[in-house]
Protein backbone atom coordinates (compact mmCIF):
# COMPACT_ATOMS: atom_id res chain seq x y z
CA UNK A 1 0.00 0.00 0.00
CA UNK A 2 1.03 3.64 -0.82
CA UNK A 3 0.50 6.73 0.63
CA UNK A 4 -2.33 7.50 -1.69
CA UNK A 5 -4.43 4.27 -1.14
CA UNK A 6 -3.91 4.89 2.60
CA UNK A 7 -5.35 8.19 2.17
CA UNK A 8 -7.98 6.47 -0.14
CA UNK A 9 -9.11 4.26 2.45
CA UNK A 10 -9.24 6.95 5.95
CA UNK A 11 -11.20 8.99 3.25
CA UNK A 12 -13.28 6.20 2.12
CA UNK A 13 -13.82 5.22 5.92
CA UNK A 14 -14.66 8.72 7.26
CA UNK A 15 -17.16 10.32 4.70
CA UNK A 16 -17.89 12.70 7.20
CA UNK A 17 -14.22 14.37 6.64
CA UNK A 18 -13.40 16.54 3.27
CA UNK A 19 -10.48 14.77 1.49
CA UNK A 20 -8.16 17.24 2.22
CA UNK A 21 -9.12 17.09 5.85
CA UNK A 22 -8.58 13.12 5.54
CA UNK A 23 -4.97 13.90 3.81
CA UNK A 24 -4.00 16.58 6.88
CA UNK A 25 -4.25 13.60 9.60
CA UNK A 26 -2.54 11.02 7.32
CA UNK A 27 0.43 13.49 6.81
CA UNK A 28 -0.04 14.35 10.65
CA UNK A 29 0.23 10.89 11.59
CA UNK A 30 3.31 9.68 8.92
CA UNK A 31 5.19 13.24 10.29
CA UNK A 32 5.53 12.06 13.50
CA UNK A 33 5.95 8.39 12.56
CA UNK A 34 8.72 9.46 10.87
CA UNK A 35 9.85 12.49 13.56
CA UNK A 36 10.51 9.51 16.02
CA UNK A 37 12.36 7.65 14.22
CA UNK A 38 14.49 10.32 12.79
CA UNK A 39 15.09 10.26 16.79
CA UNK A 40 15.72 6.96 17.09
CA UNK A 41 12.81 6.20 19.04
CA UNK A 42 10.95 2.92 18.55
CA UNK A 43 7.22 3.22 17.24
CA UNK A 44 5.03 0.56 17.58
CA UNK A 45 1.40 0.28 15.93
CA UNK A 46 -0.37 -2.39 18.26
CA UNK A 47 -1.75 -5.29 15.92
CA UNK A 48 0.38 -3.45 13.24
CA UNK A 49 3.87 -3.77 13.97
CA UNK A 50 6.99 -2.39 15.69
CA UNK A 51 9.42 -0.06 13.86
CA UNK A 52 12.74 1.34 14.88
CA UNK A 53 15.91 2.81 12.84
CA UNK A 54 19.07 1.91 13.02
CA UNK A 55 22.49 3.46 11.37
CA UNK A 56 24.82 1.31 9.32
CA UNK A 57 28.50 1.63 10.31
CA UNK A 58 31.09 1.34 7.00
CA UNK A 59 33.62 -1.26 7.47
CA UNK A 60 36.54 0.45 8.36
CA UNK A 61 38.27 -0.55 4.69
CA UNK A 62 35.01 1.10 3.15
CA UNK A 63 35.54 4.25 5.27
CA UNK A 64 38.98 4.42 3.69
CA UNK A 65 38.10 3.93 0.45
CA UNK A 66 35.77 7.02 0.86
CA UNK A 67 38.45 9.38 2.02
């Protein structure tokens, strides 16, 4: 699923909300999805799934080969 079925479905779901309404709290909610992870915090959607970042470290001969 993309970001514009997701949006498809909340709208779809809430009939009540204008689409652009609908779009403001999926952006809401993937902005701070992604804020706290950008933080390194874990996120975890219950019955979803659990989501955390994590930074790769170069092997030190990769590193080099950058200089």
């Amino acid at each position: 699923m993309i970001k514009s079925e997701l949006l498809q479905r909340v709208a779809e779901q809430n009939r009540h909300l204008y689409h652009l309404d609908a779009e403001k709290i999926v952006d809401a909610i993937l902005g701070e999805i992604i804020a706290a992870l950008t933080r390194g915090d874990r996120v975890e959607l219950r019955g979803f799934g659990t989501f955390r970042s994590s930074v790769v470290q170069l092997a030190s001969a990769a590193t080099r080969a950058l200089e």
